[in-house]
PDB file of N, CA and C in Angstrom:
ATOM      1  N   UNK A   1       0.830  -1.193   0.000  1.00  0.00           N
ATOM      2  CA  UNK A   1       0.000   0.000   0.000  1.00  0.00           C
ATOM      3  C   UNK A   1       0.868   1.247   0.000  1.00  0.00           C
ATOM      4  N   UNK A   2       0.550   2.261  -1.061  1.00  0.00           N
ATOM      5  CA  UNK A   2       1.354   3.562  -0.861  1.00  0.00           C
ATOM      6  C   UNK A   2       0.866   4.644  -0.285  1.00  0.00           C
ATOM      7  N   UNK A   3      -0.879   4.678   0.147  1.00  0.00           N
ATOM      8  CA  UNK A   3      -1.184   5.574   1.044  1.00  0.00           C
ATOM      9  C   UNK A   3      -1.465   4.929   2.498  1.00  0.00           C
ATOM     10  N   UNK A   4      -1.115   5.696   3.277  1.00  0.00           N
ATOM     11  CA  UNK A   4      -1.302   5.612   5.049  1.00  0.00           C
ATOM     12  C   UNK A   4      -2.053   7.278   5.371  1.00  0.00           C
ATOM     13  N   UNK A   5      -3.151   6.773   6.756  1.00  0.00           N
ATOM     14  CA  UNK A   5      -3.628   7.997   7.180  1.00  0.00           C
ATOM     15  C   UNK A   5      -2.527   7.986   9.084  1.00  0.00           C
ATOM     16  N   UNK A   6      -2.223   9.009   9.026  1.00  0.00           N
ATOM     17  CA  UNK A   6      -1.754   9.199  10.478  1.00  0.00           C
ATOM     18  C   UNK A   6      -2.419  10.287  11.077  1.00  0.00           C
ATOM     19  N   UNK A   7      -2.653  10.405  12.724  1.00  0.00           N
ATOM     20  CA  UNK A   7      -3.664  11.186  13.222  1.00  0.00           C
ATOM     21  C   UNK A   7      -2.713  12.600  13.237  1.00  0.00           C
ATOM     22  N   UNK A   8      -3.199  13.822  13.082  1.00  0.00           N
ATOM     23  CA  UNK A   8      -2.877  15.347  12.873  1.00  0.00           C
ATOM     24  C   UNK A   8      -2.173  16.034  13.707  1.00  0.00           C
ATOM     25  N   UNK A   9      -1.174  16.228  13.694  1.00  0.00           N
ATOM     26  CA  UNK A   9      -0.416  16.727  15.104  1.00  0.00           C
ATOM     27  C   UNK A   9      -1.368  18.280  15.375  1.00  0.00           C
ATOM     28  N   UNK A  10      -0.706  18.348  16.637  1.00  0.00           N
ATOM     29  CA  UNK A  10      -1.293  20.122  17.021  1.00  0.00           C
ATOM     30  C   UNK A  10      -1.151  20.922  15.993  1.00  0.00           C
ATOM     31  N   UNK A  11      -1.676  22.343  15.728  1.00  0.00           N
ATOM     32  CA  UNK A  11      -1.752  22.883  15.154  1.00  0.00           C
ATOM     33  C   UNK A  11      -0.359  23.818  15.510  1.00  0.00           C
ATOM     34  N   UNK A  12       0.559  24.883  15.203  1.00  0.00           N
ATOM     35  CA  UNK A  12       1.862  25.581  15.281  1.00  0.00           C
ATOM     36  C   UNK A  12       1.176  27.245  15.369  1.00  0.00           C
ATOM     37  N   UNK A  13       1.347  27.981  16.297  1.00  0.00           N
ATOM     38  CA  UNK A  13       1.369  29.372  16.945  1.00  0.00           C
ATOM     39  C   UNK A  13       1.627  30.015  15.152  1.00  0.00           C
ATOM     40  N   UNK A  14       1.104  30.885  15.413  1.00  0.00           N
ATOM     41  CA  UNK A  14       1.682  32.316  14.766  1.00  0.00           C
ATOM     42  C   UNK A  14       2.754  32.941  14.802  1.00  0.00           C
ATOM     43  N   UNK A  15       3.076  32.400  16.569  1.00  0.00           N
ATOM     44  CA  UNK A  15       4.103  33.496  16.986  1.00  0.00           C
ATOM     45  C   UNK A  15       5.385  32.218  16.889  1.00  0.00           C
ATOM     46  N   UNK A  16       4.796  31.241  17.344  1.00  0.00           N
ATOM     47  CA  UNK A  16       5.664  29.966  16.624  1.00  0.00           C
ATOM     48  C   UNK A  16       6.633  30.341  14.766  1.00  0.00           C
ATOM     49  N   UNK A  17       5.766  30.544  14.503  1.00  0.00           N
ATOM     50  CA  UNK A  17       6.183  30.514  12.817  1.00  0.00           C
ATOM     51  C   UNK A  17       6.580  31.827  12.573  1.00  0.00           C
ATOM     52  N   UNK A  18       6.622  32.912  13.923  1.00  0.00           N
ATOM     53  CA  UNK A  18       7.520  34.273  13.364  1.00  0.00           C
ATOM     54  C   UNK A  18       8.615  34.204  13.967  1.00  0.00           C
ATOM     55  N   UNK A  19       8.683  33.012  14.616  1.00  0.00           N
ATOM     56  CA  UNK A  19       9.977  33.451  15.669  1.00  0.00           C
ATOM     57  C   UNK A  19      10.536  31.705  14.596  1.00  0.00           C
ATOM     58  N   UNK A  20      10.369  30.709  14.168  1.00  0.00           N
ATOM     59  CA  UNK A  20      10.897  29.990  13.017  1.00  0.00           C
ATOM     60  C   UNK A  20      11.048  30.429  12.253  1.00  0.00           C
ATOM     61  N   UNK A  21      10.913  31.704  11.645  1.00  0.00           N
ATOM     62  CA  UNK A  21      11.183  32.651  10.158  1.00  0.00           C
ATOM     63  C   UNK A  21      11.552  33.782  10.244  1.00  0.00           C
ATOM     64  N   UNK A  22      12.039  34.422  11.504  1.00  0.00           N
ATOM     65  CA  UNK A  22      12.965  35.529  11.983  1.00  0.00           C
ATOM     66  C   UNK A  22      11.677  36.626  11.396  1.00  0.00           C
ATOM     67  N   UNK A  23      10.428  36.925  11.943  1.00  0.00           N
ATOM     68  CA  UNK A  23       9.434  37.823  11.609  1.00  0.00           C
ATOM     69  C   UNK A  23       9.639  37.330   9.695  1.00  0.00           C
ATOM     70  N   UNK A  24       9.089  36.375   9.442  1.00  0.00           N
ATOM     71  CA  UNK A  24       9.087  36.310   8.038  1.00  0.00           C
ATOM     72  C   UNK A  24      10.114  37.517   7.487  1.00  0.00           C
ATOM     73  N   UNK A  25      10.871  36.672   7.828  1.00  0.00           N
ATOM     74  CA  UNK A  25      11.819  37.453   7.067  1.00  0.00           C
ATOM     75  C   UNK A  25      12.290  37.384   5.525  1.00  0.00           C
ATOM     76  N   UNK A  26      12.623  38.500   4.903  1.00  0.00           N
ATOM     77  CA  UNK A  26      12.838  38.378   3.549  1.00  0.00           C
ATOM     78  C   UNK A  26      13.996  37.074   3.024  1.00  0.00           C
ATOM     79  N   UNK A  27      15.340  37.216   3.980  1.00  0.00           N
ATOM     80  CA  UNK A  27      15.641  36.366   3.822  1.00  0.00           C
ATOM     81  C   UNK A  27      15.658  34.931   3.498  1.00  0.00           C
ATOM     82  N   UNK A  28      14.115  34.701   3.729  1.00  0.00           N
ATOM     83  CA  UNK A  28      13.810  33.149   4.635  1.00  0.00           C
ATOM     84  C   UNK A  28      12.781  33.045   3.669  1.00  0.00           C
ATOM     85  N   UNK A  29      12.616  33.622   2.611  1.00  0.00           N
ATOM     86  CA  UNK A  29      11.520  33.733   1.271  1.00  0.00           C
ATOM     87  C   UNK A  29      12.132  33.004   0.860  1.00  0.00           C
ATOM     88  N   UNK A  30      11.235  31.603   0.011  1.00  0.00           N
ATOM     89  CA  UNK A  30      11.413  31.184  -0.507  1.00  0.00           C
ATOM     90  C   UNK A  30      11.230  31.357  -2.474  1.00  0.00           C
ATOM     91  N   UNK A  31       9.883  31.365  -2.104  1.00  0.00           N
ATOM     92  CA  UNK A  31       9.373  31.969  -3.291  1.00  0.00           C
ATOM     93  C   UNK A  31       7.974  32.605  -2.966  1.00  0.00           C
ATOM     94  N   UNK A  32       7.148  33.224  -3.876  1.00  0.00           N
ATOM     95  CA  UNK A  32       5.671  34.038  -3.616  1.00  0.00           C
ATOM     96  C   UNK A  32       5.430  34.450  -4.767  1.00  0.00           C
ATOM     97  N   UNK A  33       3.908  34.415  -5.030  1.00  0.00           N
ATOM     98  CA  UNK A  33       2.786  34.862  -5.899  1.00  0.00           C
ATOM     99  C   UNK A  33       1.665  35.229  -5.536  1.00  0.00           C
ATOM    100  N   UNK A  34       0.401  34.990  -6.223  1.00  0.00           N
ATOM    101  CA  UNK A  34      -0.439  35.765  -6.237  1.00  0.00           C
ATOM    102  C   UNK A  34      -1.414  34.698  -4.754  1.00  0.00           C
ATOM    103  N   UNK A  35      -1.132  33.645  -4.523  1.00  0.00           N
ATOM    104  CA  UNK A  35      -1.475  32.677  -3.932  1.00  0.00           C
ATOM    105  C   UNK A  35      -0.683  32.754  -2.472  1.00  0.00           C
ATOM    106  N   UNK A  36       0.420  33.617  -2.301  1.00  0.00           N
ATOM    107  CA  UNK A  36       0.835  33.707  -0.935  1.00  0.00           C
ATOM    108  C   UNK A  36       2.362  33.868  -1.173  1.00  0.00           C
ATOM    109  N   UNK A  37       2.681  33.396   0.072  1.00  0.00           N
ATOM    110  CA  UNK A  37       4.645  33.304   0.215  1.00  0.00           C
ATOM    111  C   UNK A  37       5.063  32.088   1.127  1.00  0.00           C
ATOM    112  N   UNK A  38       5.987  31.480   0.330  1.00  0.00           N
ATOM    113  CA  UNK A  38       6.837  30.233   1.096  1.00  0.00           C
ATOM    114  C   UNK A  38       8.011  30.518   1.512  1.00  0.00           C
ATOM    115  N   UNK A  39       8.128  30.142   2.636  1.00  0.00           N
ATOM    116  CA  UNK A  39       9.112  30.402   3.662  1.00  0.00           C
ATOM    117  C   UNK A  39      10.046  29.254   4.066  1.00  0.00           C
ATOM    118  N   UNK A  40      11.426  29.455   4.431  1.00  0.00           N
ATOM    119  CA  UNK A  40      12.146  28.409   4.745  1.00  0.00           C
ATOM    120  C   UNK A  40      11.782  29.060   6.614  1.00  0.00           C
ATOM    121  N   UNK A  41      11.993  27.600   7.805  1.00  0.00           N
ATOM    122  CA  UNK A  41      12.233  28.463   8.987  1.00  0.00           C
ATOM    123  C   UNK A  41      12.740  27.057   9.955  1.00  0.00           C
ATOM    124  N   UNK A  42      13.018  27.234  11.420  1.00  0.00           N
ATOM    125  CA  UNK A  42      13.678  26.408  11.846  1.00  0.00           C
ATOM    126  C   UNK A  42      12.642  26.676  13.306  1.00  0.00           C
ATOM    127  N   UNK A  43      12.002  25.560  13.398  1.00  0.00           N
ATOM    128  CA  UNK A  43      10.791  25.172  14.658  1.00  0.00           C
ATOM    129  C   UNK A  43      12.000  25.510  15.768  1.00  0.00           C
ATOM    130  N   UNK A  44      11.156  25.368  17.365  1.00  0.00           N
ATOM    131  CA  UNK A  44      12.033  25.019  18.043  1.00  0.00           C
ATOM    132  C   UNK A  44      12.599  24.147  18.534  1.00  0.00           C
ATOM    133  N   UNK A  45      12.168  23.023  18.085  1.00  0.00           N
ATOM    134  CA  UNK A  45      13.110  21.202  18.058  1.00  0.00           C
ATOM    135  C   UNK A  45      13.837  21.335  17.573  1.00  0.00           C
ATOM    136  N   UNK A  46      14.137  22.049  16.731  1.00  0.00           N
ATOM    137  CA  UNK A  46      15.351  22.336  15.654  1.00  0.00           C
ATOM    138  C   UNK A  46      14.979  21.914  14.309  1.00  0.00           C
ATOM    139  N   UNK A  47      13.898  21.422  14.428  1.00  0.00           N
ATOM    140  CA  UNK A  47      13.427  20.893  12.506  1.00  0.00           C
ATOM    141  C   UNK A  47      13.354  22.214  11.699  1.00  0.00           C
ATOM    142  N   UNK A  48      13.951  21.659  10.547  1.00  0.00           N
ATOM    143  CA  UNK A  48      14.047  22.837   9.418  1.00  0.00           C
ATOM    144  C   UNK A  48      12.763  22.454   8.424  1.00  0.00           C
ATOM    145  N   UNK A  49      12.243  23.523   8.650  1.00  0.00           N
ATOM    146  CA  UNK A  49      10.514  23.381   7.926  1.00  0.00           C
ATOM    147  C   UNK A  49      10.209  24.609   6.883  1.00  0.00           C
ATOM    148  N   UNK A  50       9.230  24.674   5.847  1.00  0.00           N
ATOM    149  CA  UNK A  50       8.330  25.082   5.100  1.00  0.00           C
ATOM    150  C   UNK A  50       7.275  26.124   5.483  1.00  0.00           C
ATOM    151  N   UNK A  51       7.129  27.349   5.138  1.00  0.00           N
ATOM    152  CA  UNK A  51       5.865  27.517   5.598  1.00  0.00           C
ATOM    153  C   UNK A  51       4.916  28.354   4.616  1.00  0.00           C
ATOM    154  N   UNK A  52       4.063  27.302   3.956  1.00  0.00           N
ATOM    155  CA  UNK A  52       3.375  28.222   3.235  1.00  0.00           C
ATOM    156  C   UNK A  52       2.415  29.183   3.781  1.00  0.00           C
ATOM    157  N   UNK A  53       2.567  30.475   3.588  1.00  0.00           N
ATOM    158  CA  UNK A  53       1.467  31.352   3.937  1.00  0.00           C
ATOM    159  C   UNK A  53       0.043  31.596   3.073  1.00  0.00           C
ATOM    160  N   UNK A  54      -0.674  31.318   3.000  1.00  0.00           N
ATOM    161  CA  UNK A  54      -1.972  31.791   2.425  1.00  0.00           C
ATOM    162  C   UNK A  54      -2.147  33.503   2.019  1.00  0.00           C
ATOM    163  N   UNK A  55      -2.517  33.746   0.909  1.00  0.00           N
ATOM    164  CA  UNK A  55      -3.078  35.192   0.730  1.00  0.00           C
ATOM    165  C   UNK A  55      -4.603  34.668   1.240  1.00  0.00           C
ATOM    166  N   UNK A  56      -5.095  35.220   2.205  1.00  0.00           N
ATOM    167  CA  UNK A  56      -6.588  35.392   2.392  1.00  0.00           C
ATOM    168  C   UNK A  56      -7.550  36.025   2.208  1.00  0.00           C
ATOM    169  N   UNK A  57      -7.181  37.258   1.459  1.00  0.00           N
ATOM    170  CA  UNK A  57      -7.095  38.169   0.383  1.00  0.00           C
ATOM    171  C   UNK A  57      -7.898  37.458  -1.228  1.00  0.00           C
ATOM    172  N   UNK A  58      -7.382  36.493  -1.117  1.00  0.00           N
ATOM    173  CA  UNK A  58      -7.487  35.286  -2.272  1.00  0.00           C
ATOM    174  C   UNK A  58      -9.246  34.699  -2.402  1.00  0.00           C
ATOM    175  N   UNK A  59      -9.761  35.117  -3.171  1.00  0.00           N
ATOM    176  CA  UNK A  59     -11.271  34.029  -3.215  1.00  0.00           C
ATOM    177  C   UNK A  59     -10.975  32.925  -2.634  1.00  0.00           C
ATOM    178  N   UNK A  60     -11.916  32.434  -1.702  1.00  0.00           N
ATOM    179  CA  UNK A  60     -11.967  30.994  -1.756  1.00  0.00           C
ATOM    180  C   UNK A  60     -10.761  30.358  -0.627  1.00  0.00           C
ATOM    181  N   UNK A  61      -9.855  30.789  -0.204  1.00  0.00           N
ATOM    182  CA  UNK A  61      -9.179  30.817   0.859  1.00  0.00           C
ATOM    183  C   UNK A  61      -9.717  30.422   2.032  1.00  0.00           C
ATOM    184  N   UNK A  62      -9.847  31.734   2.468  1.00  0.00           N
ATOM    185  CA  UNK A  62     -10.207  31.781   3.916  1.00  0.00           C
ATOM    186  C   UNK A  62     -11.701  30.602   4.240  1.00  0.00           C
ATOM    187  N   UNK A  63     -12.219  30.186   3.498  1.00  0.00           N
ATOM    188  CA  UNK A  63     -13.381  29.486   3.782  1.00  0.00           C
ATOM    189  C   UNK A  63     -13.301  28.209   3.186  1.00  0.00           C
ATOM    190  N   UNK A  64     -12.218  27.697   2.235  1.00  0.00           N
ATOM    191  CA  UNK A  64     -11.770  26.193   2.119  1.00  0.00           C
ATOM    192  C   UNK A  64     -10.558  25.519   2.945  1.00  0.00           C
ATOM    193  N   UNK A  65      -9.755  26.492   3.736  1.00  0.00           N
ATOM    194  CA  UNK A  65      -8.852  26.154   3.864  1.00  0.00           C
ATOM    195  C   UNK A  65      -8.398  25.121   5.214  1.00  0.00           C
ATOM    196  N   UNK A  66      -9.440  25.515   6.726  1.00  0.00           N
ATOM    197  CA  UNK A  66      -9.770  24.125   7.302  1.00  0.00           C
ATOM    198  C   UNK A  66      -9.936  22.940   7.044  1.00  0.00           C
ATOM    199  N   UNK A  67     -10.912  23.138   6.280  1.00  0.00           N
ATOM    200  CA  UNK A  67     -11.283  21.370   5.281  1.00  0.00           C
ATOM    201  C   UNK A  67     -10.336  21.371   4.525  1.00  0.00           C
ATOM    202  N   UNK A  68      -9.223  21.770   3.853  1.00  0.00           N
ATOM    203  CA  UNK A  68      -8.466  20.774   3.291  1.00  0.00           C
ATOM    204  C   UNK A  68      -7.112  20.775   4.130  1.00  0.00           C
ATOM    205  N   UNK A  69      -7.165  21.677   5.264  1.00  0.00           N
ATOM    206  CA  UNK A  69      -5.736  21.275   6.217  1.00  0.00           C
ATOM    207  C   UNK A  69      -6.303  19.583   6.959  1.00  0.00           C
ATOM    208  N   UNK A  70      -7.349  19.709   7.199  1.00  0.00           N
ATOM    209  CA  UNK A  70      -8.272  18.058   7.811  1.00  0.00           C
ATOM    210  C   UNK A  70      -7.467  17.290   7.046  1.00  0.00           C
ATOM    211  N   UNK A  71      -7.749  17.565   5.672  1.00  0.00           N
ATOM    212  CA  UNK A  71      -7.537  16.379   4.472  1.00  0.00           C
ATOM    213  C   UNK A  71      -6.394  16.239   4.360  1.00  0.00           C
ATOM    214  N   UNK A  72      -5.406  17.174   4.140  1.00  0.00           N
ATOM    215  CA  UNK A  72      -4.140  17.119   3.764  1.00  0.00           C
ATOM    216  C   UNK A  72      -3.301  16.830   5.068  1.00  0.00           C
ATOM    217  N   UNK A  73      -3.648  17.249   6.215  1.00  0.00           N
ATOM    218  CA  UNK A  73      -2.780  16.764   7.310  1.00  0.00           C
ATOM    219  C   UNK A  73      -2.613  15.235   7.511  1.00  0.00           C
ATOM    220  N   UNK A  74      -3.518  14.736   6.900  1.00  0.00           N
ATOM    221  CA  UNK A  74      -3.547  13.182   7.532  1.00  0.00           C
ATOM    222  C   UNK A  74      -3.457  12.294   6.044  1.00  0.00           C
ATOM    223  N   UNK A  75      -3.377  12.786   5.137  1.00  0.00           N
ATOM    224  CA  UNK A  75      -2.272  11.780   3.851  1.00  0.00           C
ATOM    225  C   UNK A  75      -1.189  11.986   4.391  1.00  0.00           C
ATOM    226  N   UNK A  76      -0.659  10.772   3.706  1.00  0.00           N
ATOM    227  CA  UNK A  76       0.812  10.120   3.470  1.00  0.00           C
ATOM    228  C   UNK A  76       1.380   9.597   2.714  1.00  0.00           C
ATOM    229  N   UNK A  77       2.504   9.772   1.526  1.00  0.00           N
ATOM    230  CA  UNK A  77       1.898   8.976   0.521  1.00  0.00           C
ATOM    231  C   UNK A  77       3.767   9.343   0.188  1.00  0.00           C
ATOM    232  N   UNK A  78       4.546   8.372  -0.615  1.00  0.00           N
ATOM    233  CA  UNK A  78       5.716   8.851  -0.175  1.00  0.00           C
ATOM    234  C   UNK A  78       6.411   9.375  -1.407  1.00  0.00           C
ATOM    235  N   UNK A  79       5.442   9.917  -2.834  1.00  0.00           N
ATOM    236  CA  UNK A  79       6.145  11.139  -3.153  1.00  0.00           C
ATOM    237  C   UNK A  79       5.440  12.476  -3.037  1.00  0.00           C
ATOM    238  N   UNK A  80       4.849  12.688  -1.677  1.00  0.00           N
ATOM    239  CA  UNK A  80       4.419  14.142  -1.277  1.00  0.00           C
ATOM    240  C   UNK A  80       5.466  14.166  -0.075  1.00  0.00           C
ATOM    241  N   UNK A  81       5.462  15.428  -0.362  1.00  0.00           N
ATOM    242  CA  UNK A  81       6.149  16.328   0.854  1.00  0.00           C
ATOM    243  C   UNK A  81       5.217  16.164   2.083  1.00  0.00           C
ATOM    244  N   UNK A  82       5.748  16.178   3.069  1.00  0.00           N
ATOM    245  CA  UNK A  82       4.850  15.475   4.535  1.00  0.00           C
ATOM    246  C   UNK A  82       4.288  17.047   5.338  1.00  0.00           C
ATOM    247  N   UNK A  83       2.880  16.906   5.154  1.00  0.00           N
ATOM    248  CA  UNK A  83       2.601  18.168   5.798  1.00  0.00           C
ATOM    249  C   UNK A  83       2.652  17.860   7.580  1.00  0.00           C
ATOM    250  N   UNK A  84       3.648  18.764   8.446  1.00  0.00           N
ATOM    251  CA  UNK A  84       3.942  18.628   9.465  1.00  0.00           C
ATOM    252  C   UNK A  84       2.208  19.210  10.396  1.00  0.00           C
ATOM    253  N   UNK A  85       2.117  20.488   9.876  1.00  0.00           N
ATOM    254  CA  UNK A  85       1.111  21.234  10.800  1.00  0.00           C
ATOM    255  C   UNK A  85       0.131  22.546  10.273  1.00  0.00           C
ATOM    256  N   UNK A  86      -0.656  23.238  10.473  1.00  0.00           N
ATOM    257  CA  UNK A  86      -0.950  24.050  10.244  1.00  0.00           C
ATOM    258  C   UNK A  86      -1.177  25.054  11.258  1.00  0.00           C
ATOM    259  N   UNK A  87      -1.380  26.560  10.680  1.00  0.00           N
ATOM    260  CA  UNK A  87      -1.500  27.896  11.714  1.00  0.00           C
ATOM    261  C   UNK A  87      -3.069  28.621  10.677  1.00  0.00           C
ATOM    262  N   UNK A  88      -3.932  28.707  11.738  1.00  0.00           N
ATOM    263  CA  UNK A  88      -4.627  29.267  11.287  1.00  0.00           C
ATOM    264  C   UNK A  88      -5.368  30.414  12.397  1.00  0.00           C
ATOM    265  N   UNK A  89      -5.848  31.335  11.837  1.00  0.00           N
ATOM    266  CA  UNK A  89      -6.923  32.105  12.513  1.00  0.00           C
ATOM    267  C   UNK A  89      -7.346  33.321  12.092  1.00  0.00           C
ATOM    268  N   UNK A  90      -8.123  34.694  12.379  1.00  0.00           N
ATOM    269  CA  UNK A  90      -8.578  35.035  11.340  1.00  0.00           C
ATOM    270  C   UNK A  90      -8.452  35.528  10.135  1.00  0.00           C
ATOM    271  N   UNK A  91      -7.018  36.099  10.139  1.00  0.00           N
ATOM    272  CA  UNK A  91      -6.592  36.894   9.503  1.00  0.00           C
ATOM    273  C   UNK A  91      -5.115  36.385   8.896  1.00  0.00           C
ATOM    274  N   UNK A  92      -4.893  34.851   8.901  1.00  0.00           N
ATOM    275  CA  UNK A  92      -3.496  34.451   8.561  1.00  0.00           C
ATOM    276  C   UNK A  92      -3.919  32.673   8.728  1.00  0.00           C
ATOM    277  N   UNK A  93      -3.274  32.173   7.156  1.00  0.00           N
ATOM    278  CA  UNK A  93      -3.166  30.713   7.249  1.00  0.00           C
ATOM    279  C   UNK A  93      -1.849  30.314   6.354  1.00  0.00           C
ATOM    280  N   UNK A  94      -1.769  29.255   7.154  1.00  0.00           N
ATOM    281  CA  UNK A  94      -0.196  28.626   6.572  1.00  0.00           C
ATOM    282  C   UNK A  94      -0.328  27.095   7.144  1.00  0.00           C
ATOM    283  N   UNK A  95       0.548  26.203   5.980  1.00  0.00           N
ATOM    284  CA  UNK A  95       0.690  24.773   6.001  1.00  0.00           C
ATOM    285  C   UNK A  95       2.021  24.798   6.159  1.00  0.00           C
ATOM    286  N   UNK A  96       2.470  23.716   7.236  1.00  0.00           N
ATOM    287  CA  UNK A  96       4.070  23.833   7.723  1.00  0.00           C
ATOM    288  C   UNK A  96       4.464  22.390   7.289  1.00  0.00           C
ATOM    289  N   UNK A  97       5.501  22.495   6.522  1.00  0.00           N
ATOM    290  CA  UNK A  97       5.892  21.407   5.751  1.00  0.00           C
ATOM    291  C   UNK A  97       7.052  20.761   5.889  1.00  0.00           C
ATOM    292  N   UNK A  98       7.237  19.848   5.395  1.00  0.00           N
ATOM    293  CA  UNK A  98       8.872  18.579   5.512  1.00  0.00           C
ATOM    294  C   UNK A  98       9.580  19.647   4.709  1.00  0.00           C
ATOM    295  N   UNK A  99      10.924  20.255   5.385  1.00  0.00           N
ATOM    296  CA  UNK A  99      11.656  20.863   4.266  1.00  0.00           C
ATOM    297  C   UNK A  99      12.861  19.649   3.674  1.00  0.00           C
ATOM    298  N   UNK A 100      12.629  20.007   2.349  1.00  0.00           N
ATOM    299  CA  UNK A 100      13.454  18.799   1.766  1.00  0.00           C
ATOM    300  C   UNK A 100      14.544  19.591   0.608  1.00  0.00           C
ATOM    301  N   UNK A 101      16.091  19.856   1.591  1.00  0.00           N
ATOM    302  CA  UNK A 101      16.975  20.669   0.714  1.00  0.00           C
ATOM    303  C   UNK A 101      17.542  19.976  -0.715  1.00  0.00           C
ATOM    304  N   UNK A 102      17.437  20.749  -1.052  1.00  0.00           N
ATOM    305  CA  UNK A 102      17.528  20.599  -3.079  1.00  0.00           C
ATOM    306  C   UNK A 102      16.986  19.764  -3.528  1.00  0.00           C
ATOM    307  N   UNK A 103      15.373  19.712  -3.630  1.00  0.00           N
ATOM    308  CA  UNK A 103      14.325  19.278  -4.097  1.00  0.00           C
ATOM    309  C   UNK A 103      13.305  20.359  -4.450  1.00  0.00           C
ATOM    310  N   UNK A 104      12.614  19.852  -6.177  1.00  0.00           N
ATOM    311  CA  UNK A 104      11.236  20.749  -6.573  1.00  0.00           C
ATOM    312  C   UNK A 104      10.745  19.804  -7.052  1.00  0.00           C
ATOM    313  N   UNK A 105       9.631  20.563  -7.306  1.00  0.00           N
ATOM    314  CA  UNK A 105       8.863  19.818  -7.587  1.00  0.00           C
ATOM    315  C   UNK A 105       9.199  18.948  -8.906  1.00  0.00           C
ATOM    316  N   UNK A 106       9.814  19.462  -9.362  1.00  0.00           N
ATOM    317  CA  UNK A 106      10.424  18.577 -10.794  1.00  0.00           C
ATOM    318  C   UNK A 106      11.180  17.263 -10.473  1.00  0.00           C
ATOM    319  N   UNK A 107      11.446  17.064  -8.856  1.00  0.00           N
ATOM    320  CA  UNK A 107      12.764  16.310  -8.772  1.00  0.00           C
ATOM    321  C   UNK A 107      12.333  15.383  -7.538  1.00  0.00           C
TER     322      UNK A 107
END
């Protein structure tokens, strides 16, 4: 079998993911569009993680984006990137991800 469901870890602070991305820092940009900004950042376990930010700004965002952190937190499947956690609340959402150095999606 290549998919597994595992149960959803806690959800990750705000202030968690500004103090893992040095206040989103420019530095720590990964890339960004019209869909948000990805961030490189370092939890405080020391895991080096992902963090996509959401534009909520964006149609359709702010009101799909629970139901598919549900969905997407708990696949597993082993050529996706492993979603660790999510940050949500009213005004800011982000999926915190397996960072996997020198890998795209092409690769």
């Amino acid at each position: 079998k290549q998919w597994s469901l595992e149960v959803a870890p806690q959800r990750i602070s705000y202030c968690e993911l500004q103090r893992a991305t040095h206040g989103f820092d420019v530095n720590n940009l990964l890339c960004s569009g019209s869909f948000g900004s990805i961030y490189k950042g370092t939890v405080a376990d020391g895991m080096t993680v992902v963090v996509k930010v959401f534009n909520v700004q964006m149609e359709g965002t702010f009101q799909t984006f629970d139901r598919k952190c549900e969905i997407f937190l708990n696949l597993r499947h082993r050529n996706l990137t492993k979603i660790i956690s999510n940050c949500s609340n009213l005004d800011f959402k982000a999926l915190i991800l397996e960072y996997m150095p020198n890998k795209s999606l092409n690769n």
